[in-house]
PDB file of N, CA and C in Angstrom:
ATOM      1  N   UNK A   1       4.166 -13.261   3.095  1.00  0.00           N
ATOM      2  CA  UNK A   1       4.536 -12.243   2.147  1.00  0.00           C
ATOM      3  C   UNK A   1       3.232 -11.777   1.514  1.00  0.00           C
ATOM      4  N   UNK A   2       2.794 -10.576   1.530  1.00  0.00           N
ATOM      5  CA  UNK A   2       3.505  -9.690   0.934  1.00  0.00           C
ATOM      6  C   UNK A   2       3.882  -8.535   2.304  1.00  0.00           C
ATOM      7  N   UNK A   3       4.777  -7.769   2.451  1.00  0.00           N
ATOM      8  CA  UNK A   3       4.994  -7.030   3.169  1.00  0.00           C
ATOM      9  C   UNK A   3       4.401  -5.408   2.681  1.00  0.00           C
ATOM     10  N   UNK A   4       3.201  -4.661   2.882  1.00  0.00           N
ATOM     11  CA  UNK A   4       2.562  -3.758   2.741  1.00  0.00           C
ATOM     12  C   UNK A   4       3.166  -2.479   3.484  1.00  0.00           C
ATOM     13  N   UNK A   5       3.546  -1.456   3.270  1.00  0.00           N
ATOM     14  CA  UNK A   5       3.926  -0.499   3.838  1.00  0.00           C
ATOM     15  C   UNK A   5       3.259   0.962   3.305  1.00  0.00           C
ATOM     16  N   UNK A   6       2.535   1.194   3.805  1.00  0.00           N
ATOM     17  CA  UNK A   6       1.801   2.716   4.119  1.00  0.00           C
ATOM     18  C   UNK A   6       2.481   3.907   4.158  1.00  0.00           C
ATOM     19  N   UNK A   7       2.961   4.340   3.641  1.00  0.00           N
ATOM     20  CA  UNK A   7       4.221   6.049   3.906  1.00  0.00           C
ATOM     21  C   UNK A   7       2.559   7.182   3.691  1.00  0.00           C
ATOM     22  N   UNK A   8       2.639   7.844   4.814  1.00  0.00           N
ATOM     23  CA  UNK A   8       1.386   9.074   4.266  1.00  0.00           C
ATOM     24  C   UNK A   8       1.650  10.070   5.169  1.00  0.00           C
ATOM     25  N   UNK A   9       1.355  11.111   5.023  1.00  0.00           N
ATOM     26  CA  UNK A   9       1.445  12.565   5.676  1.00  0.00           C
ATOM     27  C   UNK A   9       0.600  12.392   7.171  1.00  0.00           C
ATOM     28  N   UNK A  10       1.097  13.393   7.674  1.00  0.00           N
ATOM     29  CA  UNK A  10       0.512  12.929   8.879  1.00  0.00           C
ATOM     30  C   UNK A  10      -0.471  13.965   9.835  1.00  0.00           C
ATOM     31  N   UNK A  11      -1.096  14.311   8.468  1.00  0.00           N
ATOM     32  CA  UNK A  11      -2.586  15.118   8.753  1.00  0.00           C
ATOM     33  C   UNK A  11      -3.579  14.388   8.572  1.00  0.00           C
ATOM     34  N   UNK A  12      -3.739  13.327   7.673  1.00  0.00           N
ATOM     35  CA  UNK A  12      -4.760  12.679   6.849  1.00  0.00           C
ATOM     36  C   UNK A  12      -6.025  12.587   8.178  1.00  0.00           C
ATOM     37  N   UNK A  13      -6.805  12.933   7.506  1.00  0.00           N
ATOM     38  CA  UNK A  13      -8.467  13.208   8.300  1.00  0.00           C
ATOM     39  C   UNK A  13      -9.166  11.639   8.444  1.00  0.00           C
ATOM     40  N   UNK A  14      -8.564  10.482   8.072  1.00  0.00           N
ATOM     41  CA  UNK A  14      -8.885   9.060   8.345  1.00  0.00           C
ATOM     42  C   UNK A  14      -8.345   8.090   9.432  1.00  0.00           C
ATOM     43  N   UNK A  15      -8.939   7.593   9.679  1.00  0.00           N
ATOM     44  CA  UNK A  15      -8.009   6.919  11.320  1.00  0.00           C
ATOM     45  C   UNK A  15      -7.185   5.826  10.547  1.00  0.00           C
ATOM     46  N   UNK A  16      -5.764   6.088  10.632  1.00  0.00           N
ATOM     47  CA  UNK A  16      -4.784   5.063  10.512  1.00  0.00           C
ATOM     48  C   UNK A  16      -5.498   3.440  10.553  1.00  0.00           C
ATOM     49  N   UNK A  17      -6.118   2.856  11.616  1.00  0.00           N
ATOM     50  CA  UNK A  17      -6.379   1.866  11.699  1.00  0.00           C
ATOM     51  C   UNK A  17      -7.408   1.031  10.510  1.00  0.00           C
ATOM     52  N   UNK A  18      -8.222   2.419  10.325  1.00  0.00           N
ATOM     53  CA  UNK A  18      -9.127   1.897   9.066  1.00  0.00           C
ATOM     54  C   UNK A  18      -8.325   2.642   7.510  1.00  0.00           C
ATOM     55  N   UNK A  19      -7.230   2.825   7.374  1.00  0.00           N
ATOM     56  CA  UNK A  19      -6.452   2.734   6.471  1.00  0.00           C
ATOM     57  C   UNK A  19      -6.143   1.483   6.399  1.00  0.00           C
ATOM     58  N   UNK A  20      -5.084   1.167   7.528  1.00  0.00           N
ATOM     59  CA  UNK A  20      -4.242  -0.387   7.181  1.00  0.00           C
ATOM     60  C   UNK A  20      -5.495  -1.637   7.227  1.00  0.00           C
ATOM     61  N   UNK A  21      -6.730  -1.494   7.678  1.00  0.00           N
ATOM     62  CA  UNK A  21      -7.721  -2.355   7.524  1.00  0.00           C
ATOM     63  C   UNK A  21      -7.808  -2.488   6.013  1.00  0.00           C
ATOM     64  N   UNK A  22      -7.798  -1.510   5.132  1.00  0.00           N
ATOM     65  CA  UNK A  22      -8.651  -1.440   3.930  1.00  0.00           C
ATOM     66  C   UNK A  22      -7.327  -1.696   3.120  1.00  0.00           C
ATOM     67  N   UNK A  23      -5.767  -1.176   3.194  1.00  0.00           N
ATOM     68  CA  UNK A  23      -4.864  -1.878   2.276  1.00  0.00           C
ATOM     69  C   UNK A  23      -4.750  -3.385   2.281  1.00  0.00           C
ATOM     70  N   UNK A  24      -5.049  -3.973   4.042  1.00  0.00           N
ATOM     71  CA  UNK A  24      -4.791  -5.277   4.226  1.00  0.00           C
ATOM     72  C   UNK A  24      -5.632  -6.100   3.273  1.00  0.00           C
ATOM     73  N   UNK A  25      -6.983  -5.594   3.636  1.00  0.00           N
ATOM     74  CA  UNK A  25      -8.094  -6.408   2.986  1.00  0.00           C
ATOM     75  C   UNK A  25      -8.165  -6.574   1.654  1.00  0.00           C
ATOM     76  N   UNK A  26      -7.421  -5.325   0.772  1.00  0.00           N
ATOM     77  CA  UNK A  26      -7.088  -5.344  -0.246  1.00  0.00           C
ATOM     78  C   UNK A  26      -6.473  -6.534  -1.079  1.00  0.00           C
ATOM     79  N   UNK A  27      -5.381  -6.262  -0.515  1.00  0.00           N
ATOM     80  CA  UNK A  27      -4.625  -7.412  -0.690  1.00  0.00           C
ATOM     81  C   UNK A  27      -4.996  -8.702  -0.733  1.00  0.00           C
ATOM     82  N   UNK A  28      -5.778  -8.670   0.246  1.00  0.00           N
ATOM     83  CA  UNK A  28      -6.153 -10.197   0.538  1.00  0.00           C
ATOM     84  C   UNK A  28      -7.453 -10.450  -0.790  1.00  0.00           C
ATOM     85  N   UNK A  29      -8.149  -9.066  -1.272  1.00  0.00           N
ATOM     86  CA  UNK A  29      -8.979  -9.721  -2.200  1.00  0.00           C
ATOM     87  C   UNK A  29      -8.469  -9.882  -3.655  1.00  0.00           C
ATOM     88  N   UNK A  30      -7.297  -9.799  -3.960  1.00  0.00           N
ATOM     89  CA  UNK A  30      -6.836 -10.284  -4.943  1.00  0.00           C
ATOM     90  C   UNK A  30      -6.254 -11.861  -5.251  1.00  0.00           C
ATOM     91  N   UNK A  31      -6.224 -12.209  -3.926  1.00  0.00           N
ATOM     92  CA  UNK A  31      -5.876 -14.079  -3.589  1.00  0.00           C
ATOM     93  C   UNK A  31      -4.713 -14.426  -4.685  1.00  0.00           C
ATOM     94  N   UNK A  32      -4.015 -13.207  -4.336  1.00  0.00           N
ATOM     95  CA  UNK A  32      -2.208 -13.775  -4.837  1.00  0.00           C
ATOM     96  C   UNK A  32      -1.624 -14.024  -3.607  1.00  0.00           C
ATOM     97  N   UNK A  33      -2.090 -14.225  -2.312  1.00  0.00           N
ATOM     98  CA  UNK A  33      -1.280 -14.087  -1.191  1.00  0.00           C
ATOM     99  C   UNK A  33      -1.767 -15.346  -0.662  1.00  0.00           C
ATOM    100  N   UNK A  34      -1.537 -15.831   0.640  1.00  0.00           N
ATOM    101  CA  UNK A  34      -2.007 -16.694   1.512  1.00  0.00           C
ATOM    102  C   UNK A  34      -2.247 -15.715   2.461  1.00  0.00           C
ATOM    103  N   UNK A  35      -3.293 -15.606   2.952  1.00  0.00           N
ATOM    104  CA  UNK A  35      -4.034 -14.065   3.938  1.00  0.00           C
ATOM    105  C   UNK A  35      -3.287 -14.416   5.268  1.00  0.00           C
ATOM    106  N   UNK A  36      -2.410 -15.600   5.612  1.00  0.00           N
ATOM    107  CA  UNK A  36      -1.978 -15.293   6.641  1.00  0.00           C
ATOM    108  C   UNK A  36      -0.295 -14.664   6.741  1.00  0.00           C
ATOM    109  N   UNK A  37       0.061 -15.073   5.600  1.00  0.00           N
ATOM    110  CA  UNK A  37       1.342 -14.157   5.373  1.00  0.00           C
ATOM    111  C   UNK A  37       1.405 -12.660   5.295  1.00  0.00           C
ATOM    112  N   UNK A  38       0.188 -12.003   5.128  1.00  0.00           N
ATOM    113  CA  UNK A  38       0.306 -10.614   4.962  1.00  0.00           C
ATOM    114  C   UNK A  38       0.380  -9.718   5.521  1.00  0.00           C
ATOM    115  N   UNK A  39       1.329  -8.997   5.656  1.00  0.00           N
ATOM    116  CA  UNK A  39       1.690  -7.718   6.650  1.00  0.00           C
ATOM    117  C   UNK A  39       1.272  -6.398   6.554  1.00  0.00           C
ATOM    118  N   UNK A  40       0.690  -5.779   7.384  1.00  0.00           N
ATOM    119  CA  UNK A  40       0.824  -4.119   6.740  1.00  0.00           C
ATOM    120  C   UNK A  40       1.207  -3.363   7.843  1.00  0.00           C
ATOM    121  N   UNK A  41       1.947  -2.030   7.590  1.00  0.00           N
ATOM    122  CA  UNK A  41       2.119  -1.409   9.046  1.00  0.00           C
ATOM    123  C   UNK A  41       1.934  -0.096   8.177  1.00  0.00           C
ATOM    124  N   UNK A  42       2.260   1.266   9.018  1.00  0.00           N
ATOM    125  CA  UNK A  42       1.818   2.530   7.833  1.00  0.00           C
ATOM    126  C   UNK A  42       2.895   3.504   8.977  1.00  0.00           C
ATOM    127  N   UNK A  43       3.423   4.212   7.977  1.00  0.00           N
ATOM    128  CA  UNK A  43       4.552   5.469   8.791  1.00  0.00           C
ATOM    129  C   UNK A  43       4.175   6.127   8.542  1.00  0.00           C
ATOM    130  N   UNK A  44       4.053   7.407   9.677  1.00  0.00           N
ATOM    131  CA  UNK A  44       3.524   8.825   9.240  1.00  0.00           C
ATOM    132  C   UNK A  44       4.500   9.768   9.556  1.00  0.00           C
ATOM    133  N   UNK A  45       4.593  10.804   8.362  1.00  0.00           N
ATOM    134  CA  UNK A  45       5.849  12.011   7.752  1.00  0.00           C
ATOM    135  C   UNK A  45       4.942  13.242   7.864  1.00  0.00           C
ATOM    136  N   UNK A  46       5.510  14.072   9.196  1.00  0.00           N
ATOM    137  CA  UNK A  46       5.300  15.027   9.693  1.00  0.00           C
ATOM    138  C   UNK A  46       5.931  16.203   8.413  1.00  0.00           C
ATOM    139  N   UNK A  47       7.067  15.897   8.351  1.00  0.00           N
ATOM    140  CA  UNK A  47       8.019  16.659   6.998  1.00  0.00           C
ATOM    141  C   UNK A  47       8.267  16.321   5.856  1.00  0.00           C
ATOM    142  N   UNK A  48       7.407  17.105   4.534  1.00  0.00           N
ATOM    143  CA  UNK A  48       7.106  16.592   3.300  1.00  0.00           C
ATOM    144  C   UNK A  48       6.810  17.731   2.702  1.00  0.00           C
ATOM    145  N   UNK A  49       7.236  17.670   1.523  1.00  0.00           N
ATOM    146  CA  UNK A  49       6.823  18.683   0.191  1.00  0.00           C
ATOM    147  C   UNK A  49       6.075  18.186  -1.014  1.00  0.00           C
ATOM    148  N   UNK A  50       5.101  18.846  -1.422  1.00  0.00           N
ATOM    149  CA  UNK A  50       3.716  18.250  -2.580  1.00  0.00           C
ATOM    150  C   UNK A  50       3.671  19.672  -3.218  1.00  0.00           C
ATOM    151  N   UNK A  51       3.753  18.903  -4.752  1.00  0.00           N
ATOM    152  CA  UNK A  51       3.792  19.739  -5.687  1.00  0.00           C
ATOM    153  C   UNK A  51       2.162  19.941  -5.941  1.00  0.00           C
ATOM    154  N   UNK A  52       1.416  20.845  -6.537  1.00  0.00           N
ATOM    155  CA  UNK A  52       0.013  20.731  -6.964  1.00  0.00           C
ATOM    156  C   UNK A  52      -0.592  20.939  -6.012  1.00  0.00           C
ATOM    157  N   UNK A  53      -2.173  20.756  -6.091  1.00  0.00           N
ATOM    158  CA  UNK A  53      -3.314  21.223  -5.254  1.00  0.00           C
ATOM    159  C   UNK A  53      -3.233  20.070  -3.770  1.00  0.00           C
ATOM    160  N   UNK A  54      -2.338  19.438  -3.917  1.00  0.00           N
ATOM    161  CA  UNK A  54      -2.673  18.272  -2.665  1.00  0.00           C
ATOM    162  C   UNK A  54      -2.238  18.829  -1.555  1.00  0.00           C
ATOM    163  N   UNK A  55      -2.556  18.241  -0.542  1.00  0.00           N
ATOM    164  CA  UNK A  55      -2.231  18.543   0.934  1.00  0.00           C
ATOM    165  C   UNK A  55      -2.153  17.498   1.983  1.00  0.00           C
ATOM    166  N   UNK A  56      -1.778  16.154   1.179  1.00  0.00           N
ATOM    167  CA  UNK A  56      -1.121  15.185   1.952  1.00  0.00           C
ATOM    168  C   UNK A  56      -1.247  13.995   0.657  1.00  0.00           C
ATOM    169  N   UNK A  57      -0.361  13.084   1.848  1.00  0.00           N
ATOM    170  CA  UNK A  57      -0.574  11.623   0.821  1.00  0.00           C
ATOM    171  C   UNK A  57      -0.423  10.180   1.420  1.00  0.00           C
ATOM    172  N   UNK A  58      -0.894   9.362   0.349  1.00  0.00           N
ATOM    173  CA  UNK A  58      -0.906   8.264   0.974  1.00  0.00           C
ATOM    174  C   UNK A  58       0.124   7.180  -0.185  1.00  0.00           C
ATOM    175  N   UNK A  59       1.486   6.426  -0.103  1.00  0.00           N
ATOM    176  CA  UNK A  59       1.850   5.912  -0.743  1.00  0.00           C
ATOM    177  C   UNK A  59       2.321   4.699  -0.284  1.00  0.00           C
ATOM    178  N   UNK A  60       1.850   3.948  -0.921  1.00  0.00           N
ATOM    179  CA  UNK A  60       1.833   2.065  -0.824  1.00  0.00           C
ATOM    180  C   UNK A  60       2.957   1.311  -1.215  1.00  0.00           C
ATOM    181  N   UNK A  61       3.782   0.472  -0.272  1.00  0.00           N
ATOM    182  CA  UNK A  61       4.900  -0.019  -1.305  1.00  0.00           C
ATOM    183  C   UNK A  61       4.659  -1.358  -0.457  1.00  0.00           C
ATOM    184  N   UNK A  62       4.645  -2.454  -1.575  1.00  0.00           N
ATOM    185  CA  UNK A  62       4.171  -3.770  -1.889  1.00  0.00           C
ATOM    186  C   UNK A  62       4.966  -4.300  -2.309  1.00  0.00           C
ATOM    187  N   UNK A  63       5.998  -4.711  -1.114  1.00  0.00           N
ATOM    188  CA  UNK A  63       7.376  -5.506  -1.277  1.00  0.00           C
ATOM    189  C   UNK A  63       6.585  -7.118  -1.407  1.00  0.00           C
ATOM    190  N   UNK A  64       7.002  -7.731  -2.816  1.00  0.00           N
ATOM    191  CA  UNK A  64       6.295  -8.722  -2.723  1.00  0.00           C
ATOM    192  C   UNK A  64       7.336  -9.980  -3.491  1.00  0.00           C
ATOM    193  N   UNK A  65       7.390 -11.496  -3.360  1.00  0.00           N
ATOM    194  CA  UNK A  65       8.725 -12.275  -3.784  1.00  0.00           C
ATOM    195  C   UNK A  65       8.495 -11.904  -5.527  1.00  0.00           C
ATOM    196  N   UNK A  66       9.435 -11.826  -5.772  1.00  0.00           N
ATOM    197  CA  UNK A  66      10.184 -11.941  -7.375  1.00  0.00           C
ATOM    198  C   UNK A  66       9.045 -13.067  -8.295  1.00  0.00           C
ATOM    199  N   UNK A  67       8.988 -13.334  -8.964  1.00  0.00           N
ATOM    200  CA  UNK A  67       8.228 -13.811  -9.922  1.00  0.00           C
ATOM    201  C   UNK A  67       6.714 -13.875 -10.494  1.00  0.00           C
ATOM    202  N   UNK A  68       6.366 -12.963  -9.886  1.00  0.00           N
ATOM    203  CA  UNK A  68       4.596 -12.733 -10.503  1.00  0.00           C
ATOM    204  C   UNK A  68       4.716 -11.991 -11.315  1.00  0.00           C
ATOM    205  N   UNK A  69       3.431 -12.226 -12.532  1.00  0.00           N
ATOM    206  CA  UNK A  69       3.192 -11.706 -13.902  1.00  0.00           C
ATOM    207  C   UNK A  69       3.127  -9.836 -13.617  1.00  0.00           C
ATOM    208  N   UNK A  70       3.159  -9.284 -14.857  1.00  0.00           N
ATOM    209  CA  UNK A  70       2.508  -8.214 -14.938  1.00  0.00           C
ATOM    210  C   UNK A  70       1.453  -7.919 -14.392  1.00  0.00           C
ATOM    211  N   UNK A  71       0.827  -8.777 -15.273  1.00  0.00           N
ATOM    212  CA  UNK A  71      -0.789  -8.682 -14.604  1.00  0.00           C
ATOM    213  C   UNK A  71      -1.052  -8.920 -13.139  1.00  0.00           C
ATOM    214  N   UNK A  72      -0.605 -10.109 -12.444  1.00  0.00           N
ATOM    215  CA  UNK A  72      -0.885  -9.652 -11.250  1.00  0.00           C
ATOM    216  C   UNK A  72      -0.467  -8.689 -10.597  1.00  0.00           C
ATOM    217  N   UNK A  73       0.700  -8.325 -10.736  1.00  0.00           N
ATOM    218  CA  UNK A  73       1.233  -6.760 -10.257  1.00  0.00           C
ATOM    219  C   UNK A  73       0.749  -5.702 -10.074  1.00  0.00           C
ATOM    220  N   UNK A  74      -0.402  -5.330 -11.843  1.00  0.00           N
ATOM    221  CA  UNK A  74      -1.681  -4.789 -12.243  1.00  0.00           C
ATOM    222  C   UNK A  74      -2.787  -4.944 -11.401  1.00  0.00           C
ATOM    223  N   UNK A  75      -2.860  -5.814 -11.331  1.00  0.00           N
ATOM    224  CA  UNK A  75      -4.163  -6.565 -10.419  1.00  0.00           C
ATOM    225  C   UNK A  75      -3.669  -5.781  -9.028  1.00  0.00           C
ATOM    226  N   UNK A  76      -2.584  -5.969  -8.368  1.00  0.00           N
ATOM    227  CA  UNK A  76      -2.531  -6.170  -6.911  1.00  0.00           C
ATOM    228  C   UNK A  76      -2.342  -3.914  -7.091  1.00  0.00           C
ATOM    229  N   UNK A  77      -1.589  -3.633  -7.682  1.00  0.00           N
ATOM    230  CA  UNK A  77      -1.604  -2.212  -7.613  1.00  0.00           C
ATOM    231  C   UNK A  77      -3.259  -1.485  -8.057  1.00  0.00           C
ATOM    232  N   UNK A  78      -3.831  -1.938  -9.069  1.00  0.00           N
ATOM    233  CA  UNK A  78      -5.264  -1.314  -9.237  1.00  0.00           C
ATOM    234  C   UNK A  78      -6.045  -1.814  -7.821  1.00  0.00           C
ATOM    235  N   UNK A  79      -6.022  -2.546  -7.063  1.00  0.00           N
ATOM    236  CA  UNK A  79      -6.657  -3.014  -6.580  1.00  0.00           C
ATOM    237  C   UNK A  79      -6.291  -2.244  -4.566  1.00  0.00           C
ATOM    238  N   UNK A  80      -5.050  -2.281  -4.634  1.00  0.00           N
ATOM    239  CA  UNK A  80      -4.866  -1.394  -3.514  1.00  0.00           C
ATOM    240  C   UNK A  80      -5.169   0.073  -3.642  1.00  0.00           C
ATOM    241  N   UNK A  81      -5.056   0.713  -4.856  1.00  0.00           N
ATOM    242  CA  UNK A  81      -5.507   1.880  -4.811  1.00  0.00           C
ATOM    243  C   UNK A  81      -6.790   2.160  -5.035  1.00  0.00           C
ATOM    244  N   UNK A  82      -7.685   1.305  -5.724  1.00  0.00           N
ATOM    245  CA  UNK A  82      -8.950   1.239  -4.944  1.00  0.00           C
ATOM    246  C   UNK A  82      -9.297   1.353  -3.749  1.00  0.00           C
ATOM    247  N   UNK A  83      -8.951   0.621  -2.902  1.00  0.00           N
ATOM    248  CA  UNK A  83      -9.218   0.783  -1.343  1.00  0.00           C
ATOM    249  C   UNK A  83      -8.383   1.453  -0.898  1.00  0.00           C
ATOM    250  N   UNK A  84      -7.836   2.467  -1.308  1.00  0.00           N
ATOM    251  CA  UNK A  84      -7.243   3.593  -0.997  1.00  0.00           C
ATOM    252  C   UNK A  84      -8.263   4.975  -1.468  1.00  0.00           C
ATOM    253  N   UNK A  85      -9.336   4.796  -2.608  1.00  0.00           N
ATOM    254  CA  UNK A  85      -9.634   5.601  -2.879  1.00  0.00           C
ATOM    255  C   UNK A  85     -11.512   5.562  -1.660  1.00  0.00           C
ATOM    256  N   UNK A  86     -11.369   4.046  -1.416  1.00  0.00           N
ATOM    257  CA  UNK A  86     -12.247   4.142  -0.859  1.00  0.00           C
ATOM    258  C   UNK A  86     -12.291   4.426   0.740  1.00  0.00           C
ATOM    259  N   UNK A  87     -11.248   4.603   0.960  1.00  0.00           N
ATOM    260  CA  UNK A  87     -11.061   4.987   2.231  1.00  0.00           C
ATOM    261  C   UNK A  87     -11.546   6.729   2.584  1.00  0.00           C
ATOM    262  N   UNK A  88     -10.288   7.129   1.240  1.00  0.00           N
ATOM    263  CA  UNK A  88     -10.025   8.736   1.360  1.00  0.00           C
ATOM    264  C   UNK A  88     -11.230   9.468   0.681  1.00  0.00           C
ATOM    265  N   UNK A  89     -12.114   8.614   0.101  1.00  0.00           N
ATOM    266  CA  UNK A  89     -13.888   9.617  -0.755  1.00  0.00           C
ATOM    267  C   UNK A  89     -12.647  10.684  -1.295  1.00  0.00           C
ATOM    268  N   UNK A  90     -13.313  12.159  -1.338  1.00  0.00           N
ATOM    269  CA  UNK A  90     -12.896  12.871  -1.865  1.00  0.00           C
ATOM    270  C   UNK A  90     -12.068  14.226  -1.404  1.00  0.00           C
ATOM    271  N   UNK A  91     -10.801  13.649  -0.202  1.00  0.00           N
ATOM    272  CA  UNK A  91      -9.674  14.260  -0.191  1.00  0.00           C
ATOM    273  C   UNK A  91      -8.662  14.834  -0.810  1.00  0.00           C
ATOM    274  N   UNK A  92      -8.245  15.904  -0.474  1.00  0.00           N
ATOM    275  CA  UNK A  92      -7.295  16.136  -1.556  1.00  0.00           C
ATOM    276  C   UNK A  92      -5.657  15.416  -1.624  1.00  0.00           C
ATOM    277  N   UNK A  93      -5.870  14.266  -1.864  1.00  0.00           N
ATOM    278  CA  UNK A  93      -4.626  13.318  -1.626  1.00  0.00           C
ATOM    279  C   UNK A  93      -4.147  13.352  -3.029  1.00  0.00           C
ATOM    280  N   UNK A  94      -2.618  12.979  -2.472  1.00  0.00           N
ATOM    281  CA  UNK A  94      -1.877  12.122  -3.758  1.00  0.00           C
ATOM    282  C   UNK A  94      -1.779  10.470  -2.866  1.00  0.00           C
ATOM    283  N   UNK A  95      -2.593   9.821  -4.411  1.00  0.00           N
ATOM    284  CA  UNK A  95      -2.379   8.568  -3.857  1.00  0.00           C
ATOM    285  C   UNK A  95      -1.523   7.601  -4.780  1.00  0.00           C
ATOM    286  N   UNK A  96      -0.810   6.813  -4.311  1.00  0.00           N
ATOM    287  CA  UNK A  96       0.243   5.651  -5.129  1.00  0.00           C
ATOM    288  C   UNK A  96       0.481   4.553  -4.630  1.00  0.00           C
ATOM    289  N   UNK A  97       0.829   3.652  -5.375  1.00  0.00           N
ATOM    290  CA  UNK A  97       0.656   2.044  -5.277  1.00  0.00           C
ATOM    291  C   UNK A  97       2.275   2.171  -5.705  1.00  0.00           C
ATOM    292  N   UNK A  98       3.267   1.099  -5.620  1.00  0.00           N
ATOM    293  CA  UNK A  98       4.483   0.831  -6.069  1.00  0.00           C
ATOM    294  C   UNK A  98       4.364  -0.949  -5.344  1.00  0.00           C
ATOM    295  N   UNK A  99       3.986  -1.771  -6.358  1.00  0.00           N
ATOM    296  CA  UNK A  99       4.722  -3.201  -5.945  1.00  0.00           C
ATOM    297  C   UNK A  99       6.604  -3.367  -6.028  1.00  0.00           C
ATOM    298  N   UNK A 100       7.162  -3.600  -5.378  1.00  0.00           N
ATOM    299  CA  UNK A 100       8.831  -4.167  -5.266  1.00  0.00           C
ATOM    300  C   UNK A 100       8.954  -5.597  -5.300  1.00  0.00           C
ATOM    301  N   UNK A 101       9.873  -6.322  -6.292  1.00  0.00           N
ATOM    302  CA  UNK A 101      10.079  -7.118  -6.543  1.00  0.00           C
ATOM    303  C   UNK A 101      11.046  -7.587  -4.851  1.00  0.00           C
ATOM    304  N   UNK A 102      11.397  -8.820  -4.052  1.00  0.00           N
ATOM    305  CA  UNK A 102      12.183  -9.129  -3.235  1.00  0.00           C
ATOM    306  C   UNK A 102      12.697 -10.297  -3.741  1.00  0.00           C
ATOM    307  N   UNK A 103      14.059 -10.297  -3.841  1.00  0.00           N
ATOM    308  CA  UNK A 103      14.337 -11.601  -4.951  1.00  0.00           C
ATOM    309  C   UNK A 103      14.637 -12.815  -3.604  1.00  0.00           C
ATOM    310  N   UNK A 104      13.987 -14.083  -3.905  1.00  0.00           N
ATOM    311  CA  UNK A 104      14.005 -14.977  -2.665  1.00  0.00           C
ATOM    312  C   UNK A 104      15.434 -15.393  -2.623  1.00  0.00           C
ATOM    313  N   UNK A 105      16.374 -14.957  -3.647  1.00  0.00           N
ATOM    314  CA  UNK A 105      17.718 -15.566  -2.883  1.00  0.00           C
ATOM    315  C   UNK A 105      18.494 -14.914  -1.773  1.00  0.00           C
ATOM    316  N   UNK A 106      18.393 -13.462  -1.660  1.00  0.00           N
ATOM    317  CA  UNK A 106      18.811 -12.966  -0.640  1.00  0.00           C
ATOM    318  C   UNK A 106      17.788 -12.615   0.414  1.00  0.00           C
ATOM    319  N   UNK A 107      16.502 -13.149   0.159  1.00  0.00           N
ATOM    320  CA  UNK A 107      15.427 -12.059   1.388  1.00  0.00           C
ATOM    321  C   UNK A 107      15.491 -13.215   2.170  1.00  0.00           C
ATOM    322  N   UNK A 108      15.979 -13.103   3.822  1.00  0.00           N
ATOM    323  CA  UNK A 108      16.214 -13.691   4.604  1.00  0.00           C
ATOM    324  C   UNK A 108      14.636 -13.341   6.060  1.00  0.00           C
ATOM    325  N   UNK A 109      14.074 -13.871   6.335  1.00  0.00           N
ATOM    326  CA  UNK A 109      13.322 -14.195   7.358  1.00  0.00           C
ATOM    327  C   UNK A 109      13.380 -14.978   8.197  1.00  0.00           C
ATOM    328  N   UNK A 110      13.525 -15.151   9.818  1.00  0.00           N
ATOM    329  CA  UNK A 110      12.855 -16.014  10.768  1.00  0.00           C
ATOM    330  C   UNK A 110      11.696 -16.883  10.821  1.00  0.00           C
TER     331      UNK A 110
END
């Protein structure tokens, strides 16, 4: 855990691969995780509407188990959108972080 998911437009001028490199690594430098539990995959949305000067985006959702502080939440969202900002330099993106709570009594895994 944590399960990382990438939603972004599917113009972005960065190679996918060194996206999910830089959310993964992310993650991993906040050491709320065990680096071998961590997942990331990234979907790209051909069909999308953006309000404002942007012309694509990149949005993060950080399904992660139920009980961590604020602060790490803080921690793990400032910290992915960092390496989100360091990926994209100065694109005209909308970028977002969203951690999700997964409560361990119903999240079922193999």
């Amino acid at each position: 855990m944590p399960h990382l998911i990438i939603e972004h437009s599917e113009n972005l001028n960065i190679p996918i691969a060194q996206l999910i490199q830089a959310v993964h690594q992310g993650a991993e430098r906040t050491q709320l995780f065990d680096p071998a539990t961590i997942k990331t995959r990234a979907i790209a949305y051909a069909n999308y509407q953006l309000g404002g000067p942007h012309q694509g985006f990149i949005h993060v959702q950080a399904h992660i188990i139920a009980g961590r502080s604020l602060a790490q939440k803080q921690l793990l969202s400032d910290t992915l959108l960092n390496a989100l900002h360091s990926v994209c330099g100065d694109e005209p993106l909308n970028l977002s972080v969203h951690p999700y709570d997964l409560e361990p009594e119903i999240y079922r895994k193999n």
